[in-house]
Protein backbone atom coordinates (compact mmCIF):
# COMPACT_ATOMS: atom_id res chain seq x y z
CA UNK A 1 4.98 -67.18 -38.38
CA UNK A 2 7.50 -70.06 -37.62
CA UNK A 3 6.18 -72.24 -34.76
CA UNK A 4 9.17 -74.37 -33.09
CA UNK A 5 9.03 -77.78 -31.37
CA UNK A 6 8.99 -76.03 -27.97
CA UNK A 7 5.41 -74.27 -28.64
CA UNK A 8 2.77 -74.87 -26.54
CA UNK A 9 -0.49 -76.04 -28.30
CA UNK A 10 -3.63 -76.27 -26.98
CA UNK A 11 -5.02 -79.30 -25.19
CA UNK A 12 -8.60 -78.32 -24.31
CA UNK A 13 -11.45 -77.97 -27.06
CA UNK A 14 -15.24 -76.62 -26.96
CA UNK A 15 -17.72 -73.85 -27.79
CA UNK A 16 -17.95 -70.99 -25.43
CA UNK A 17 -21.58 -69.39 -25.13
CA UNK A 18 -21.54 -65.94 -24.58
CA UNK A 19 -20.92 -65.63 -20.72
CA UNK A 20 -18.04 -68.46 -21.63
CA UNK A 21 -15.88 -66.81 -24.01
CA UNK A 22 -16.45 -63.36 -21.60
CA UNK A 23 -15.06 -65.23 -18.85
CA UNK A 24 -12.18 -67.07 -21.71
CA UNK A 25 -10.87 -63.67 -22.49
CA UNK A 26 -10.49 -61.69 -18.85
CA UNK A 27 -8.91 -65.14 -18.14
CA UNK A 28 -6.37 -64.74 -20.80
CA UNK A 29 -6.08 -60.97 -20.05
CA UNK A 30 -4.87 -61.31 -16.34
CA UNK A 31 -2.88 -64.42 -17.31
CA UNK A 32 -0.84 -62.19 -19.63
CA UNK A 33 -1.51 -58.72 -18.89
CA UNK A 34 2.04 -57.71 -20.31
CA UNK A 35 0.94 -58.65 -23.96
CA UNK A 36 -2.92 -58.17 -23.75
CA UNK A 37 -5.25 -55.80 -23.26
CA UNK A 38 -9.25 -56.80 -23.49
CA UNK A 39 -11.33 -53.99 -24.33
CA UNK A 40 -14.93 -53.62 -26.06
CA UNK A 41 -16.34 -51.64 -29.04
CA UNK A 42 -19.64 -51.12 -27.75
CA UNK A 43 -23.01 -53.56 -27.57
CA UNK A 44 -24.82 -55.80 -29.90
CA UNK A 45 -28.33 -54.80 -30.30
CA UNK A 46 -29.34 -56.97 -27.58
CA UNK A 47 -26.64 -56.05 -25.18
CA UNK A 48 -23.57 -58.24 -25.13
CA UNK A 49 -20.44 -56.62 -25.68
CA UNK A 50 -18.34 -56.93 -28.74
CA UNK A 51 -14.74 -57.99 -27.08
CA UNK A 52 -11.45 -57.39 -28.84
CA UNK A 53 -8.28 -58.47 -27.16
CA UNK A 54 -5.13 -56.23 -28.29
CA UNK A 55 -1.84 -58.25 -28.29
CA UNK A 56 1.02 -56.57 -28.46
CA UNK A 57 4.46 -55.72 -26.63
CA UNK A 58 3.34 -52.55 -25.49
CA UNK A 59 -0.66 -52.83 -25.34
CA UNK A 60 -2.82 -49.90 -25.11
CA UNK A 61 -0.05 -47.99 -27.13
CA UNK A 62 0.70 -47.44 -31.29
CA UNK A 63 3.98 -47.55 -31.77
CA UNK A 64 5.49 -45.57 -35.21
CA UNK A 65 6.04 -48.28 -37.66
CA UNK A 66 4.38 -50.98 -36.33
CA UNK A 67 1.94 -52.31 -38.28
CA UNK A 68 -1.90 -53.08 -36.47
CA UNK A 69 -4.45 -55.59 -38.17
CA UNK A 70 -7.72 -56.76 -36.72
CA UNK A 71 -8.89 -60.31 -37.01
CA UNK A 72 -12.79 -60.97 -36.96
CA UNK A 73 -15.04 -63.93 -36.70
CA UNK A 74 -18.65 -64.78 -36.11
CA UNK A 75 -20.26 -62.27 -38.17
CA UNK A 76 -22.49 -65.12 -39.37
CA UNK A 77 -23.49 -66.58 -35.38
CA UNK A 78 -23.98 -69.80 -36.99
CA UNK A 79 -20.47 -69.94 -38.20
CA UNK A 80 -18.62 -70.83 -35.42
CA UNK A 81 -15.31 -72.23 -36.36
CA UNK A 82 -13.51 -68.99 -36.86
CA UNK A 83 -14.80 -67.94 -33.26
CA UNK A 84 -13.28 -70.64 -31.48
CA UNK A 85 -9.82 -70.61 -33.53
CA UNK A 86 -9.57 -67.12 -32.44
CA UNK A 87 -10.04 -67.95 -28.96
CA UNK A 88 -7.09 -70.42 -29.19
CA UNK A 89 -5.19 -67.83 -30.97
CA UNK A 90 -5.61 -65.76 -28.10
CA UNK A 91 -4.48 -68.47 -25.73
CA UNK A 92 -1.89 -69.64 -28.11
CA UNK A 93 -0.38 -66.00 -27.57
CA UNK A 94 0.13 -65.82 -24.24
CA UNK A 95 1.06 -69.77 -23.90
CA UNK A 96 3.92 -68.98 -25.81
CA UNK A 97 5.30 -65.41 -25.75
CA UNK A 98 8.71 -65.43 -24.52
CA UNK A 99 8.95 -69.46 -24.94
CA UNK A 100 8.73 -69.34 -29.30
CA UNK A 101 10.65 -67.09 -30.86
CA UNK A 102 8.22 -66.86 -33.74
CA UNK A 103 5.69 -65.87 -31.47
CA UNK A 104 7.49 -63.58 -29.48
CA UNK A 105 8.80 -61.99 -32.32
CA UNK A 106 5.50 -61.17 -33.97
CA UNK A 107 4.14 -59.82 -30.91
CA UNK A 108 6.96 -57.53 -30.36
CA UNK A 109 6.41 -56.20 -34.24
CA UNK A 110 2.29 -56.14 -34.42
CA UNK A 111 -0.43 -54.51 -32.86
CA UNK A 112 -3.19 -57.23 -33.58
CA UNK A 113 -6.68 -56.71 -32.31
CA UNK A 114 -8.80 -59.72 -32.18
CA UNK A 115 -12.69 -59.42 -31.78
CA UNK A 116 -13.93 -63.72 -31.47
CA UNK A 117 -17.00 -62.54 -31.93
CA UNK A 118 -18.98 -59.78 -34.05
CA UNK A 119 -22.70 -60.94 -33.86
CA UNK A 120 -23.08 -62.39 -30.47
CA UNK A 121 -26.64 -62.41 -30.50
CA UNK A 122 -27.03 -64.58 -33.49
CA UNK A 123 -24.35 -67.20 -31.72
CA UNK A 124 -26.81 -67.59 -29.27
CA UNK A 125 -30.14 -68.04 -31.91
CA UNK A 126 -27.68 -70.80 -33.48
CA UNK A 127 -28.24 -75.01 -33.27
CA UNK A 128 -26.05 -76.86 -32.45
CA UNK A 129 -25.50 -79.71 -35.59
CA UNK A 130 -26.97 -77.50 -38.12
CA UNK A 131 -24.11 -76.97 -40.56
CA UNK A 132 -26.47 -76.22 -43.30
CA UNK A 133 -29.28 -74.05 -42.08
CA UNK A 134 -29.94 -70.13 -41.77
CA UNK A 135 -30.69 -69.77 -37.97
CA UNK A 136 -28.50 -67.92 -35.85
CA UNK A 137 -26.79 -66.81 -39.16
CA UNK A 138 -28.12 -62.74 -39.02
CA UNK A 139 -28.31 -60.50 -36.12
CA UNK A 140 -31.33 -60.13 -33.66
CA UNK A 141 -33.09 -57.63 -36.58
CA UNK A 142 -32.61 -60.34 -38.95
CA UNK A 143 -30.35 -58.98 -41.02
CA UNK A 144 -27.17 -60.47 -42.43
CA UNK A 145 -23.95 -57.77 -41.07
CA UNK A 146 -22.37 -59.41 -44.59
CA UNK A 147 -24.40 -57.07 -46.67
CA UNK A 148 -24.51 -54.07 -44.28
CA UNK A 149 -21.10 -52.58 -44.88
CA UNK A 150 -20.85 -49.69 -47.44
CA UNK A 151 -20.41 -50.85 -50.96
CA UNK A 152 -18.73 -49.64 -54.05
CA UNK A 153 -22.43 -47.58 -54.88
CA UNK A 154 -21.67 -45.41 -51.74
CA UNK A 155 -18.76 -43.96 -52.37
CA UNK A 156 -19.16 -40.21 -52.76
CA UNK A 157 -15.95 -38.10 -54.28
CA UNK A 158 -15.55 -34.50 -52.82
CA UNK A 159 -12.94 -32.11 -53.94
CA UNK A 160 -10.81 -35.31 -55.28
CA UNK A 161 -11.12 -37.11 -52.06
CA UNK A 162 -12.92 -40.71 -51.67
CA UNK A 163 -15.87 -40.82 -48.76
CA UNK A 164 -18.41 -43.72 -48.30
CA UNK A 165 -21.79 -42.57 -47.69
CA UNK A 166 -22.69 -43.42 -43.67
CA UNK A 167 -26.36 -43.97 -43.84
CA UNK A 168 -28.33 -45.95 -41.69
CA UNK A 169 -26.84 -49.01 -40.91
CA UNK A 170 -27.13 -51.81 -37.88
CA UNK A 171 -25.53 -51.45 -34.63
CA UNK A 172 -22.68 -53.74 -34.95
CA UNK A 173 -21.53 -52.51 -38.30
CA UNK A 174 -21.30 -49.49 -37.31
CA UNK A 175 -19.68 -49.71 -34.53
CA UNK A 176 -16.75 -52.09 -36.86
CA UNK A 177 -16.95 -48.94 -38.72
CA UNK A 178 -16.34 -46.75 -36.13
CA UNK A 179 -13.33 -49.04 -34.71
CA UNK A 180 -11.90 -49.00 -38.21
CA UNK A 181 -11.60 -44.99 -38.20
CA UNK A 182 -10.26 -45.09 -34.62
CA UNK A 183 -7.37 -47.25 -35.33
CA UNK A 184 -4.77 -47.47 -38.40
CA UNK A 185 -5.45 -50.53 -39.32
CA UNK A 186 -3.13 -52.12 -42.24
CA UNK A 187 -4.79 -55.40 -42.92
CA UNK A 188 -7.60 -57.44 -41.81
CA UNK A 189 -8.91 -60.94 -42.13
CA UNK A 190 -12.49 -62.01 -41.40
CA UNK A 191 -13.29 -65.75 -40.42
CA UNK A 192 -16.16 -67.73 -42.21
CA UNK A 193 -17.64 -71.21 -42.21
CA UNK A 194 -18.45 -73.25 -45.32
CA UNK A 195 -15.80 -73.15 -48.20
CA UNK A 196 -12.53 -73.86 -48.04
CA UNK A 197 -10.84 -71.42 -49.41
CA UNK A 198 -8.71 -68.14 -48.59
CA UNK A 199 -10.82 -64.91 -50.61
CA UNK A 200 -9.22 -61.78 -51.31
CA UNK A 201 -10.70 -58.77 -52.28
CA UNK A 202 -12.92 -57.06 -53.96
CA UNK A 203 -16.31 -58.98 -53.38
CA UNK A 204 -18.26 -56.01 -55.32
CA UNK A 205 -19.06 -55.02 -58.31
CA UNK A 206 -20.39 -51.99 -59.93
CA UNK A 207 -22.23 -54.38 -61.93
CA UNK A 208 -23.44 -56.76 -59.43
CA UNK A 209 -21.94 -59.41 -62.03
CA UNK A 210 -19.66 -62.15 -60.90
CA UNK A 211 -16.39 -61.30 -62.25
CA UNK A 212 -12.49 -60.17 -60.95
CA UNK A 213 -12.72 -57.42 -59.06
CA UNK A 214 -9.38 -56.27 -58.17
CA UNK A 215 -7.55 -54.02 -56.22
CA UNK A 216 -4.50 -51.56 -56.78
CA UNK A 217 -3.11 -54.17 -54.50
CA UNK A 218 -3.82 -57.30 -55.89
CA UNK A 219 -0.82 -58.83 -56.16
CA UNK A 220 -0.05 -58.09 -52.41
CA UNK A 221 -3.78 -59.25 -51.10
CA UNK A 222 -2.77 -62.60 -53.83
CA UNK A 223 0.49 -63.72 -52.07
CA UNK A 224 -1.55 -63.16 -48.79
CA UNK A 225 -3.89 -66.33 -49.43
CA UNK A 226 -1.56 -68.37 -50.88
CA UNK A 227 0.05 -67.88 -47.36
CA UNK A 228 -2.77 -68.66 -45.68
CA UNK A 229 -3.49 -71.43 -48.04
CA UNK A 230 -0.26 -73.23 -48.41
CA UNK A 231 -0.05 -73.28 -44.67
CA UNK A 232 -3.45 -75.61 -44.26
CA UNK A 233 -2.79 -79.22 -44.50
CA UNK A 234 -5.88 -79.44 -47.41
CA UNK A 235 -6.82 -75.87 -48.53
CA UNK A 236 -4.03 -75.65 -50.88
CA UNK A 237 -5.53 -78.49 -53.06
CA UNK A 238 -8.44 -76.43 -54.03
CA UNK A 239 -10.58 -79.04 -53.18
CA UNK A 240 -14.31 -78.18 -51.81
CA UNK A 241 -15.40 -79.55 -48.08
CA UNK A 242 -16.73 -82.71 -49.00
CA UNK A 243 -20.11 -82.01 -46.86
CA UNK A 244 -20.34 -78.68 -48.69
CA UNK A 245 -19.62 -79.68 -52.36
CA UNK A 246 -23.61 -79.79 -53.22
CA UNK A 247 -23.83 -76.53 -52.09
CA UNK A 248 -20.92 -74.69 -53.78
CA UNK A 249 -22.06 -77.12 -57.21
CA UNK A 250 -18.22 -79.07 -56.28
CA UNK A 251 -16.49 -75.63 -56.41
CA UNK A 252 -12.86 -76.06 -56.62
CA UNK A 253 -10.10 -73.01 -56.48
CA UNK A 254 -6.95 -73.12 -57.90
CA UNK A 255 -4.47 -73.42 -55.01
CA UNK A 256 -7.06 -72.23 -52.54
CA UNK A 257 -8.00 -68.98 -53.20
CA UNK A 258 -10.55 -66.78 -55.11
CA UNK A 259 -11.13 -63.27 -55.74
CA UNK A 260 -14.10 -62.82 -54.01
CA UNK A 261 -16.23 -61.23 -56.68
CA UNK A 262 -15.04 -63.60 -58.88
CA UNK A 263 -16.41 -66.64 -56.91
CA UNK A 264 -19.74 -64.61 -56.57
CA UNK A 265 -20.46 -60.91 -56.18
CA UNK A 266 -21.92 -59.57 -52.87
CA UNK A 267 -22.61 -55.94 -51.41
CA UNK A 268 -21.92 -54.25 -48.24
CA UNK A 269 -19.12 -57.35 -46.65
CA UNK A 270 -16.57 -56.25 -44.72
C-alpha cells in the first residue's frame, strides 16, 4: 500500500481494556459507516464478544473478484501489540479513505475483516510490564488457542477430497473455524508479540521435527514476508529484539522471515 504525504496518522496512543476497544470500534463504525461494518463471531468462554470490523467499499456485501482476508491479533492476551496496531489500522482506514489514494484504492479492491482481538478473556488475566511471563497468555480454560487448531494429524481424505477432523475443540477456535467456512477468505495474517520476524507457513510437521515445511505456495506466502519485512524500519535486518535475544538463544532470520516449522514446529496454530 503506498501511503502519501497527505495521510492522516494517528496522534493518540494506549491500551484499550475490553469495554475500551468495544466502545473504539462502534466509534469507528458510525464515524465511517460507508466503509465499515462491525459485527461479532460469537462469545469468548466468559462472555465478551469477539469483534471483527469489515472494511470495504461495499460492506456487508462479496463482490465477484474481490479478494477478502482476515487479520487477527491477541490470540495470546498477553500479546498485546498486534491488538492495538489493529485498532489504529482500523482508524487509519477511515481517517483516510477518500483523502490517500493508496488507501482508498485498497478499500475499493478488498474485503478485509479485522478481529483486534481473539482471546479477550486472557487480555484481561494479563499484567501490565510483564513482557516475559505466561499470564494472560491462554484462554479462561487455560489453554493456549495456538495449539487448538486442527493439525496436519487430522486431516481425513474421503473419496479424494481433503477434510480436517472437527473434534472437540475450545470456544473461540471454533468459532475462527466456523468464520473461516462462512467467508472465502484468500489470505490471512495473525499478529504476535516476541520475535521479530514475518513467519510463513507451514508451522507443522508430520514429524513434530523442526524442519521446512512448505506449501504448494511457497514462493507466493515467501514474497509475502519479505513485503511485510522490507517495509519495517528494523525487521528486514534479521536481527532479534534485543530484550528477547536470551529467549530465542540470539535468533536471527535472514531478511526477516522464517518458515515457521523451520524456526520450531508447533501443532494446531492458526
Amino acid at each position: 500500500m503506498l501511503i502519501s504525504d497527505a495521510a492522516i496518522e494517528p496522534t493518540h496512543f494506549q491500551h484499550h481494556n475490553y469495554n475500551q476497544l468495544t466502545a473504539f470500534m462502534k466509534q469507528q463504525a458510525a464515524r465511517c459507516p460507508s466503509i465499515m461494518r462491525l459485527y461479532d463471531i460469537g462469545k469468548s468462554i466468559q462472555g465478551r464478544k469477539l469483534w471483527v470490523m469489515e472494511i470495504s467499499d461495499r460492506p456487508g456485501q462479496h463482490e465477484a473478484g474481490e479478494p477478502e482476508m482476515k487479520y487477527i491479533g491477541n490470540m495470546h492476551g498477553n500479546e498485546v501489540t498486534g491488538r492495538e496496531m489493529l485498532l489504529l489500522l482500523i482508524q487509519y482506514f477511515c481517517s483516510n479513505y477518500n483523502i490517500d489514494a493508496g488507501v482508498t484504492q485498497l478499500v475499493n479492491s478488498v474485503r478485509m475483516h479485522i478481529m483486534p482481538s481473539m482471546n479477550p478473556d486472557g487480555w484481561e488475566k494479563a499484567v501490565v510490564g510483564d513482557w516475559s511471563g505466561t499470564v494472560g497468555r491462554y484462554n479462561a480454560h487455560g489453554v493456549d488457542l495456538n495449539r487448538d487448531f486442527p493439525t496436519l494429524h487430522d486431516i481425513i481424505i474421503r473419496h479424494g477430497r481433503y477434510y480436517f477432523d472437527y473434534k472437540a475443540r475450545q470456544q473461540e477456535t471454533t468459532l475462527i473455524m466456523n468464520w473461516m467456512n462462512s467467508y472465502p477468505f484468500v489470505l490471512s495474517a495473525n499478529f504476535h508479540g516476541g520475535a521479530l520476524v514475518a513467519s510463513y507457513p507451514l508451522d507443522d510437521t508430520l514429524t513434530g521435527q523442526s524442519v521446512y515445511s512448505a506449501t504448494p505456495d511457497d514462493d507466493v506466502f515467501q514474497s509475502l514476508a519479505k513485503v511485510y519485512s522490507f517495509a519495517h524500519p528494523n525487521m528486514w535486518k534479521g536481527q532479534s529484539c534485543t530484550r528477547n535475544r536470551e529467549i530465542f538463544h540470539n535468533k536471527s532470520f535472514s531478511q526477516g522471515i522464517t518458515n515457521g516449522a523451520a524456526w520450531y514446529a508447533i501443532s494446531g496454530q492458526d
